[in-house]
Protein backbone atom coordinates (compact mmCIF):
# COMPACT_ATOMS: atom_id res chain seq x y z
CA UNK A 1 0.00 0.00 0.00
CA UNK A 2 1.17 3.75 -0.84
CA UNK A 3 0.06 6.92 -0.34
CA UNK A 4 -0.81 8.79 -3.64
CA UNK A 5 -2.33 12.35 -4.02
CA UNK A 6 -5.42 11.51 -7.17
CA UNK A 7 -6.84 14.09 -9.23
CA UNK A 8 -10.66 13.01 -8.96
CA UNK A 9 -12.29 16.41 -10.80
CA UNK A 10 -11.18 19.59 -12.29
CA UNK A 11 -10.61 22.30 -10.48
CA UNK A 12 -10.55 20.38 -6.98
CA UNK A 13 -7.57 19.87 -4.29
CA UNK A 14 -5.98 16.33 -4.68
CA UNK A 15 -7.06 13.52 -1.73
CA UNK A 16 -4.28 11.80 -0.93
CA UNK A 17 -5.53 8.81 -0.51
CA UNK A 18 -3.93 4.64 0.11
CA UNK A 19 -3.43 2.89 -3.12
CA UNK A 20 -2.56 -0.44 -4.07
CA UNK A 21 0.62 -0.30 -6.33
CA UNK A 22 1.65 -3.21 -8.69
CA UNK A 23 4.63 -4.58 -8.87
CA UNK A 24 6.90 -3.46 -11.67
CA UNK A 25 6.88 -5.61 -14.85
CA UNK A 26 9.81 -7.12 -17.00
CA UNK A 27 10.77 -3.14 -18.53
CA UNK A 28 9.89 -1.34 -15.40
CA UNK A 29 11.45 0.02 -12.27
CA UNK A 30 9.40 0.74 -8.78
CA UNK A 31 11.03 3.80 -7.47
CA UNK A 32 10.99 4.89 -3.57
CA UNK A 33 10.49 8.46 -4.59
CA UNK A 34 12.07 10.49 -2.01
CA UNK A 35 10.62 14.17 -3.59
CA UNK A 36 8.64 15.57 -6.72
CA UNK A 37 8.41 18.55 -8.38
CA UNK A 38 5.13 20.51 -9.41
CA UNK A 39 4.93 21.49 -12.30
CA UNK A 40 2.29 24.02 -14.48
CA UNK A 41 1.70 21.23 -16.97
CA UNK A 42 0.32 19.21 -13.77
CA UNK A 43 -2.13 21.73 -12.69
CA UNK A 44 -3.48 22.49 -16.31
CA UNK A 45 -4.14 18.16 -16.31
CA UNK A 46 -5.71 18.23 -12.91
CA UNK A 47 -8.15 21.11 -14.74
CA UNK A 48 -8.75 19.43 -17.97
CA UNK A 49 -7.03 21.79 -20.04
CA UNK A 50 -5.89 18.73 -21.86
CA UNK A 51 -8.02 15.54 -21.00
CA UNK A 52 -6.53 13.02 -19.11
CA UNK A 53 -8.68 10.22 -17.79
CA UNK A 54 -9.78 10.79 -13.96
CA UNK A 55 -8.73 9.80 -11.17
CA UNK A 56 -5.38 9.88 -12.13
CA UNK A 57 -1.65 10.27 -9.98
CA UNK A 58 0.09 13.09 -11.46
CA UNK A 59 3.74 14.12 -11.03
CA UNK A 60 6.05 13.85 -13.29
CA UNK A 61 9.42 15.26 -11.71
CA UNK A 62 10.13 12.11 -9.41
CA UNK A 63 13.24 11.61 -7.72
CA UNK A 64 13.86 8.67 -5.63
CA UNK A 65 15.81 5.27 -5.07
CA UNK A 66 15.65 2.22 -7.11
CA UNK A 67 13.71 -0.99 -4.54
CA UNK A 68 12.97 -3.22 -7.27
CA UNK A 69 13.22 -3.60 -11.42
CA UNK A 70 11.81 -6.05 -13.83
CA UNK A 71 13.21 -9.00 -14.96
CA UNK A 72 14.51 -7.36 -18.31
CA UNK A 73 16.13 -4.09 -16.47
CA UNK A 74 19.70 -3.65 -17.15
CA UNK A 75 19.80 0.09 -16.76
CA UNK A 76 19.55 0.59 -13.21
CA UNK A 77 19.76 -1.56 -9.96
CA UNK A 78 18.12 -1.94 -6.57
CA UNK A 79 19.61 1.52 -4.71
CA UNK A 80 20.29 3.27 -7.26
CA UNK A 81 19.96 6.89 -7.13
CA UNK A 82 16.99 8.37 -10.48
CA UNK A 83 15.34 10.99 -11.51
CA UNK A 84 12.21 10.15 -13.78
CA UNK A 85 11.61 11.93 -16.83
CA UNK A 86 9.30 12.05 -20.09
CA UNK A 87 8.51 8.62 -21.23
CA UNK A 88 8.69 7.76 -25.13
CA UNK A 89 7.88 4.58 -27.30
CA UNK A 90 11.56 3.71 -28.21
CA UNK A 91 11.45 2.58 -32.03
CA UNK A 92 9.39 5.74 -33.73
CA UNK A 93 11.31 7.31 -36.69
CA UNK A 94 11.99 10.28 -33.87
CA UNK A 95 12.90 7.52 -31.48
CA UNK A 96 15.42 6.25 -33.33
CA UNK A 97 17.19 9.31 -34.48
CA UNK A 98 17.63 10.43 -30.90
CA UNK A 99 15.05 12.69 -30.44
CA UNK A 100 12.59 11.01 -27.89
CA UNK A 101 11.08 14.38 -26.61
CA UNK A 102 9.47 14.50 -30.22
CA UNK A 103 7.73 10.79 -29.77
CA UNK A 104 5.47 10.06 -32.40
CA UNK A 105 3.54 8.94 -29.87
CA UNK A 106 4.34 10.94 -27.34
CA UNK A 107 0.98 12.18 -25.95
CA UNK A 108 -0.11 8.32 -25.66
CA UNK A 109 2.96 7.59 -23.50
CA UNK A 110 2.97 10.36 -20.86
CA UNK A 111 -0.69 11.98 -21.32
CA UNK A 112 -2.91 8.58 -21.46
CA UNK A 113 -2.80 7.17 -17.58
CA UNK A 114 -2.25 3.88 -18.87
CA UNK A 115 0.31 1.34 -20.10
CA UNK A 116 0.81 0.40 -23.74
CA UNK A 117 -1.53 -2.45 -22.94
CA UNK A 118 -4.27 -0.05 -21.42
CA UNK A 119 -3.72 -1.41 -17.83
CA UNK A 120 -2.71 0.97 -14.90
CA UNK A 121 -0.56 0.38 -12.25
CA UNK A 122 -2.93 1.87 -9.37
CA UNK A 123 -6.28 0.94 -7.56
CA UNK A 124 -8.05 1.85 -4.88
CA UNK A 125 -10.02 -1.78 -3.96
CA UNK A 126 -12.01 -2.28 -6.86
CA UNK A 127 -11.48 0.97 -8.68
CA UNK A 128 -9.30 1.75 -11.19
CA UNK A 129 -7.12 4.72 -10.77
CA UNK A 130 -4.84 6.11 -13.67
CA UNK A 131 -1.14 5.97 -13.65
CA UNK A 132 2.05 6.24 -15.66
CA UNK A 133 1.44 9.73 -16.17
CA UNK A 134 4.63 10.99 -17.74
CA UNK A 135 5.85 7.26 -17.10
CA UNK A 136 5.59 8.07 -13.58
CA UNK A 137 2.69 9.23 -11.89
CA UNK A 138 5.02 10.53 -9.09
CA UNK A 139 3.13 11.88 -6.65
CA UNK A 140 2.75 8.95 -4.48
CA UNK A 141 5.76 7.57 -1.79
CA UNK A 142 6.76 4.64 -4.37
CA UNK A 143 6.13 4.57 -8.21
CA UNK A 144 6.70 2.58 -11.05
CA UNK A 145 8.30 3.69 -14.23
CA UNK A 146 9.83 2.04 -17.36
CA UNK A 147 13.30 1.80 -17.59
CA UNK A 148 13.78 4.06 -20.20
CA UNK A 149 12.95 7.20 -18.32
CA UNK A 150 14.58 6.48 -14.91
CA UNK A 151 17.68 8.34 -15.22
CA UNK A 152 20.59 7.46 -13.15
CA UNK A 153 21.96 9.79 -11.06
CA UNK A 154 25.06 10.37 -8.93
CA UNK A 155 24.93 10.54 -5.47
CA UNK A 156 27.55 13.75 -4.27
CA UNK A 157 24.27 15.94 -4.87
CA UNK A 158 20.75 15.87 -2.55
CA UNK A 159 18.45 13.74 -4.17
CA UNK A 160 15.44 15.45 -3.40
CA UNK A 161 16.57 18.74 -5.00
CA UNK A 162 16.94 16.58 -8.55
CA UNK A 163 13.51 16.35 -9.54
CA UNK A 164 12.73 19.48 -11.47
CA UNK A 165 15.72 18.52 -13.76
CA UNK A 166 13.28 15.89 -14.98
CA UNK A 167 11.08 18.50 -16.87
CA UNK A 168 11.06 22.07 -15.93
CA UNK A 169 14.38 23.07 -15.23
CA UNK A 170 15.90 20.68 -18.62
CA UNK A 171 13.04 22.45 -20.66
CA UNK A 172 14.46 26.24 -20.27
CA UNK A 173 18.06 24.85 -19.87
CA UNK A 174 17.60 22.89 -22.96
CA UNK A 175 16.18 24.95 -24.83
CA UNK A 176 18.86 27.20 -24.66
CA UNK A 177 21.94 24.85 -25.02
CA UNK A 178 20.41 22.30 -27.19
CA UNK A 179 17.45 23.74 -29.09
CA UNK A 180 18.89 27.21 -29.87
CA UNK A 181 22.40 26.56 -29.34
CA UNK A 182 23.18 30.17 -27.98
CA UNK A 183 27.07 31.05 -28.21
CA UNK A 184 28.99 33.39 -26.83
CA UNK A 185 28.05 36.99 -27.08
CA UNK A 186 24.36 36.62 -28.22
CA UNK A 187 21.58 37.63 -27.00
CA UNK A 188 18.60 36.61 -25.55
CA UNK A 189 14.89 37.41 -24.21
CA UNK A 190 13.36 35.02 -21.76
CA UNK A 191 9.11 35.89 -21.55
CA UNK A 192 8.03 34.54 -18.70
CA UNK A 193 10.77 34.12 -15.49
CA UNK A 194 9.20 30.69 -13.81
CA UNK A 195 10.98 27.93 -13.39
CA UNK A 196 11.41 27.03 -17.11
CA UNK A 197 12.15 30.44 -17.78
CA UNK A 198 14.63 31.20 -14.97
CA UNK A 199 16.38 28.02 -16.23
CA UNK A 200 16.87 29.59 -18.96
CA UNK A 201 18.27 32.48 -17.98
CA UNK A 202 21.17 30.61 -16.11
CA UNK A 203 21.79 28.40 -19.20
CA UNK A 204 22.40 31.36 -21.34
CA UNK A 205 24.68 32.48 -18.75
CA UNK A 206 26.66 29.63 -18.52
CA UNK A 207 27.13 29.59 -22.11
CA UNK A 208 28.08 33.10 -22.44
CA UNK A 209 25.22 34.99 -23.85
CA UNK A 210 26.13 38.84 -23.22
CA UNK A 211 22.67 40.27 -23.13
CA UNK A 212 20.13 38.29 -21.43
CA UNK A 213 16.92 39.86 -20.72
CA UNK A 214 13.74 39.05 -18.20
CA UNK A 215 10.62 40.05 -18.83
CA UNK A 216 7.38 39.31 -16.39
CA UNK A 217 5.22 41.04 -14.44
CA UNK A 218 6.23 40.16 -10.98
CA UNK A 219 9.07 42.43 -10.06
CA UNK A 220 10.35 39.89 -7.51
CA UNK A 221 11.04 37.47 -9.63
CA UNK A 222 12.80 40.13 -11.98
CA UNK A 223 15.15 40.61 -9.29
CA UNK A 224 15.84 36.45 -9.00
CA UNK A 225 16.50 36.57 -12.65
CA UNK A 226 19.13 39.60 -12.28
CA UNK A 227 20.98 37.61 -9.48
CA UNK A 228 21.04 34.16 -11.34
CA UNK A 229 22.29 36.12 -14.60
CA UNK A 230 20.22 38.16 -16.30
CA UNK A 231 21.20 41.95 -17.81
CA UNK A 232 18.40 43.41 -18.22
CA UNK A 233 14.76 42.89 -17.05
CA UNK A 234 11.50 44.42 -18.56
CA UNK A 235 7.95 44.62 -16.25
CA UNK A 236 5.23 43.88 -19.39
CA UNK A 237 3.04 45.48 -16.98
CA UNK A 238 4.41 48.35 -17.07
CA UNK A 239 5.88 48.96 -20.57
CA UNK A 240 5.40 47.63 -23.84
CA UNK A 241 7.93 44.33 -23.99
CA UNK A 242 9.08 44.30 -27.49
CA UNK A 243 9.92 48.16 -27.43
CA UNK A 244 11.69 47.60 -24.48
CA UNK A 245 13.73 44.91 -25.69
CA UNK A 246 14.61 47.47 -29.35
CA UNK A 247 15.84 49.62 -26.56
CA UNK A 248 17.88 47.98 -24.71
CA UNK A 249 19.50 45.94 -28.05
CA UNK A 250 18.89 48.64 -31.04
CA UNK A 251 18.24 45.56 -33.37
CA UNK A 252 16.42 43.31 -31.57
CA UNK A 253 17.53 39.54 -29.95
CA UNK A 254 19.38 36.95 -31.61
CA UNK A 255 16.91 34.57 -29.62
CA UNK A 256 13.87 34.80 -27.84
CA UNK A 257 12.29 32.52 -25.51
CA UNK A 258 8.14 32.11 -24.72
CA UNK A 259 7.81 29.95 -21.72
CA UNK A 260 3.71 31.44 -20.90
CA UNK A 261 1.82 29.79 -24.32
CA UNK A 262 0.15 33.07 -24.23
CA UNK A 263 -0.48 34.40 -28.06
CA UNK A 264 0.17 38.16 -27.02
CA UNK A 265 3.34 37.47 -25.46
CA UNK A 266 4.16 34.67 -27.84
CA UNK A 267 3.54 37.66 -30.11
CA UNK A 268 5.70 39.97 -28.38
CA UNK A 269 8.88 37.95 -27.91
CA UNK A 270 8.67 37.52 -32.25
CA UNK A 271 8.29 40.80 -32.98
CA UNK A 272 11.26 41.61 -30.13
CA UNK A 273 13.50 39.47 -32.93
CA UNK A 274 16.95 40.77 -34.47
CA UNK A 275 16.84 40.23 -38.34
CA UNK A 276 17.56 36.25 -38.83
CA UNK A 277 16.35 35.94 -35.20
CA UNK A 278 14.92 32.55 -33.86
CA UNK A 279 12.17 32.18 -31.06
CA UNK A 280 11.42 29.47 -29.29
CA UNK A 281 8.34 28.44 -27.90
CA UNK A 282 8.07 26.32 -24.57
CA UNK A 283 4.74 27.44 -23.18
CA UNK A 284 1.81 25.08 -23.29
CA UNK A 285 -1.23 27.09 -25.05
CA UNK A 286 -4.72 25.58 -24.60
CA UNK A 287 -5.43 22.96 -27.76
CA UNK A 288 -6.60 25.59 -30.71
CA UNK A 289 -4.80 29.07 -29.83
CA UNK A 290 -3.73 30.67 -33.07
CA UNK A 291 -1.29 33.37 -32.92
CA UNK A 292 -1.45 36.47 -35.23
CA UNK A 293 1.91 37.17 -36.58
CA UNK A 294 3.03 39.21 -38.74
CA UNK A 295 4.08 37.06 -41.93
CA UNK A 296 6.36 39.67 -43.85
CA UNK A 297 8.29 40.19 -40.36
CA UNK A 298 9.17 36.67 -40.43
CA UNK A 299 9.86 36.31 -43.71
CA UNK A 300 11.81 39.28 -45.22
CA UNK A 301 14.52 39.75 -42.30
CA UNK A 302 14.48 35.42 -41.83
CA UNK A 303 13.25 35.36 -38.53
CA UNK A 304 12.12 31.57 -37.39
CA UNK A 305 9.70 30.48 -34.87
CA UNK A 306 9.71 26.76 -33.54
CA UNK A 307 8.43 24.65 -31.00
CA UNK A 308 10.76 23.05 -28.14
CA UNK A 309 9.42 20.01 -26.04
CA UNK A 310 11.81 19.16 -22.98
CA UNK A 311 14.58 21.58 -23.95
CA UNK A 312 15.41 18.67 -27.17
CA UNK A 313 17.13 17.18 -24.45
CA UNK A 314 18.36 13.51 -24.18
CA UNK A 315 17.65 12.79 -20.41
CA UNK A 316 20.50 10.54 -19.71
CA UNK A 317 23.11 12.61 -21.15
CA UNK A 318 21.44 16.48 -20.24
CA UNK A 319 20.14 15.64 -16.71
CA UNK A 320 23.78 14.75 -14.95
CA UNK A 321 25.40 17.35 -17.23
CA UNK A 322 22.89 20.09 -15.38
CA UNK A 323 23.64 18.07 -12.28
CA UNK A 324 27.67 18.81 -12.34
CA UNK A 325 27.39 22.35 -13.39
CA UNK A 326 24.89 22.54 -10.36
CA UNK A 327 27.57 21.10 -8.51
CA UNK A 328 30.65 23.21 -9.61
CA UNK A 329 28.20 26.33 -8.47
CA UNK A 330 27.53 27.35 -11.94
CA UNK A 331 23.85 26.56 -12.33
CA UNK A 332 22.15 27.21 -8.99
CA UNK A 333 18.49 25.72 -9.64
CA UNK A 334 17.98 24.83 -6.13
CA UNK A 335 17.32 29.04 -6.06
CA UNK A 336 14.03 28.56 -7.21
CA UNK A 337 12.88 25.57 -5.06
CA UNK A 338 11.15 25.72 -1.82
CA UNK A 339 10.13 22.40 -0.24
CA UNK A 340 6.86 21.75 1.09
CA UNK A 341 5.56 18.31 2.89
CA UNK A 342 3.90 15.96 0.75
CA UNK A 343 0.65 16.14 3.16
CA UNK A 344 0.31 19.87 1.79
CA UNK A 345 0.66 19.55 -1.87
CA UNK A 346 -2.42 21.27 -2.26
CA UNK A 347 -0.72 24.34 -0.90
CA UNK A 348 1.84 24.20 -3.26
CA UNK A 349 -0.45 23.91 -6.10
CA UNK A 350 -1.93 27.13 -4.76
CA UNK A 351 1.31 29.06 -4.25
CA UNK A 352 2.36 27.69 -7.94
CA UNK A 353 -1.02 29.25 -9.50
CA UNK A 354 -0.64 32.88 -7.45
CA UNK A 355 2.81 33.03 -7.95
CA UNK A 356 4.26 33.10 -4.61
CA UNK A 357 6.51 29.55 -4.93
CA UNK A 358 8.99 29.37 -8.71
CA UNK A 359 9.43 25.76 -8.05
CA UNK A 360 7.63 23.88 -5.10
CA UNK A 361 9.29 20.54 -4.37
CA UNK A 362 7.31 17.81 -2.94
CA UNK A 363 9.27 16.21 0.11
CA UNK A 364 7.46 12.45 0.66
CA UNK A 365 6.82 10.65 4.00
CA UNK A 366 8.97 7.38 3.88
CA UNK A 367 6.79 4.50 3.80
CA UNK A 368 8.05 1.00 3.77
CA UNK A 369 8.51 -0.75 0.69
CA UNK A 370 4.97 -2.31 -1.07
CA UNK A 371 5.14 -5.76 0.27
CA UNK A 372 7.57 -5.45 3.19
């Protein structure tokens, strides 16, 4: 038996409630998780704004210790130290070149609270509660995930600060290192300083980006972003952003970065663009926005706009890279965490939606393992 916080109706806190939890099968790994992140993209699936199957166990920035793996696991052993990321069929056309995070069926795999096979892993007696979210379904004291998206990780860093790497923080890292591959001297507008966008922010420091602007409307977390890197910050509340941003640069940004899916600011952070400037866009918009842009501004100075899942990252290689530049003092994520006990995870969903917690970070009750 585990305890597991289940999404039961839109809108409504989670009941942590006892579950029964399977025991993992030949390609998975049960996982003692030690602390979880919450994340924006677990809110908007507790609400519906994409429709996963209720009751489900979200979480899907798990970090915990290895107490059992399928006959088939090679990857990982009993004590190990993991992080669980996105999950991802294996043998797609994207699969196979590498590029997991673009899954051809990716929204089966992490969005579907089921296995391949349409079981779950979680009940509640006779009813049937929905799991595997993101592979994971992490916010519960033990969970079970397929070996392909528990990462290993070392052990010279606190585990239960590792979660966010799993999504959030490797989103806006990535997407700076991997997906836009900003150099030295560039520049670079983050929209949106959250999490994903703070990451950001320290990724383009760390790779020498020389202008590196902020822009939110909450003037404390403009000041985070100036002490973990940024040049510049701009207040949308209180001037126009893309002006701002011609201001400060004369010619625009190389690169520009929407982490809020929001079509004005997605539409501010293009039109903030150098000529042959790129934006990326990282923010989950509700199925059907359209975004007005402005098609000769794109196309006669070669500006590009493209879409960035997980930062393009490849989780076993990106996570303990972000883990030993967090360790050499040169990527401080743990700035944006604050822990809360697992019992109050309804509190932290609150604080995430009004903006008073960047990151909150789940910290689990030990429970003894399922069958002890």
């Amino acid at each position: 038996m585990i305890q597991a916080a289940v999404a039961r109706r839109p809108h409504a806190p989670l009941s942590i409630e006892p579950l029964t939890l399977e025991a993992p099968r030949a390609d998975e790994v049960l996982v003692k998780v030690i602390a979880t992140g919450v994340c924006h993209t677990d809110i908007a699936m507790r609400d519906q704004t994409y429709a996963v199957p209720q009751p489900i166990v979200l979480g899907h920035e798990g970090a915990g210790v290895v107490v059992a793996t399928g006959s088939a696991v090679t990857k990982v052993a009993v004590g190990d130290h993991v992080v669980m990321s996105f999950n991802f069929c294996g043998h797609c056309g994207s699969c196979i070149e590498h590029q997991p995070q673009y899954c051809h069926d990716y929204f089966t795999h992490n969005f579907a609270g089921i296995r391949a096979d349409t079981s779950t892993a979680l009940t509640n007696g006779d009813e049937k509660v929905h799991s595997h979210f993101f592979g994971q379904s992490s916010f519960a004291t033990f969970a079970v995930c397929r070996e392909r998206n528990a990462i290993k990780v070392a052990r010279n860093v606190p585990l239960e600060l590792l979660g966010p790497l799993a999504c959030g923080v490797q989103t806006g890292a990535g997407a700076v290192i991997n997906s836009l591959k900003i150099g030295v001297g560039r520049s670079l507008a983050v929209f949106g300083a959250g999490s994903v966008g703070l990451s950001a922010v320290m990724a383009a420091r760390v790779v020498g980006a020389t202008i590196i602007i902020a822009v939110d409307i909450n003037d404390e977390r403009l000041a985070l972003a100036l002490e973990l890197g940024a040049t510049h910050t701009i207040n949308a509340q209180r001037e126009n952003a893309a002006e701002a941003v011609l201001a400060i640069t004369g010619n625009g940004v190389n690169f520009a970065l929407d982490t809020t899916g929001r079509a004005q600011t997605i539409r501010n952070a293009v039109d903030s663009l150098a000529p042959r400037g790129i934006c990326g866009l990282v923010g989950a918009s509700p199925a059907g926005t359209d975004i007005a842009i402005d098609s000769m501004n794109i196309m006669t100075a070669g500006r590009q706009i493209r879409g960035i899942v997980e930062g393009d990252s490849a989780p076993d290689v990106f996570i303990p890279q972000l883990i030993e530049l967090y360790r050499q003092g040169r990527f401080p994520f743990d700035r944006l965490i604050k822990f809360y006990p697992f019992s109050e995870i309804n509190t932290a969903i609150d604080d995430t939606e009004k903006g008073r917690t960047v990151k909150p970070v789940l910290r689990m009750t030990l429970e003894p393992s399922p069958g002890a």
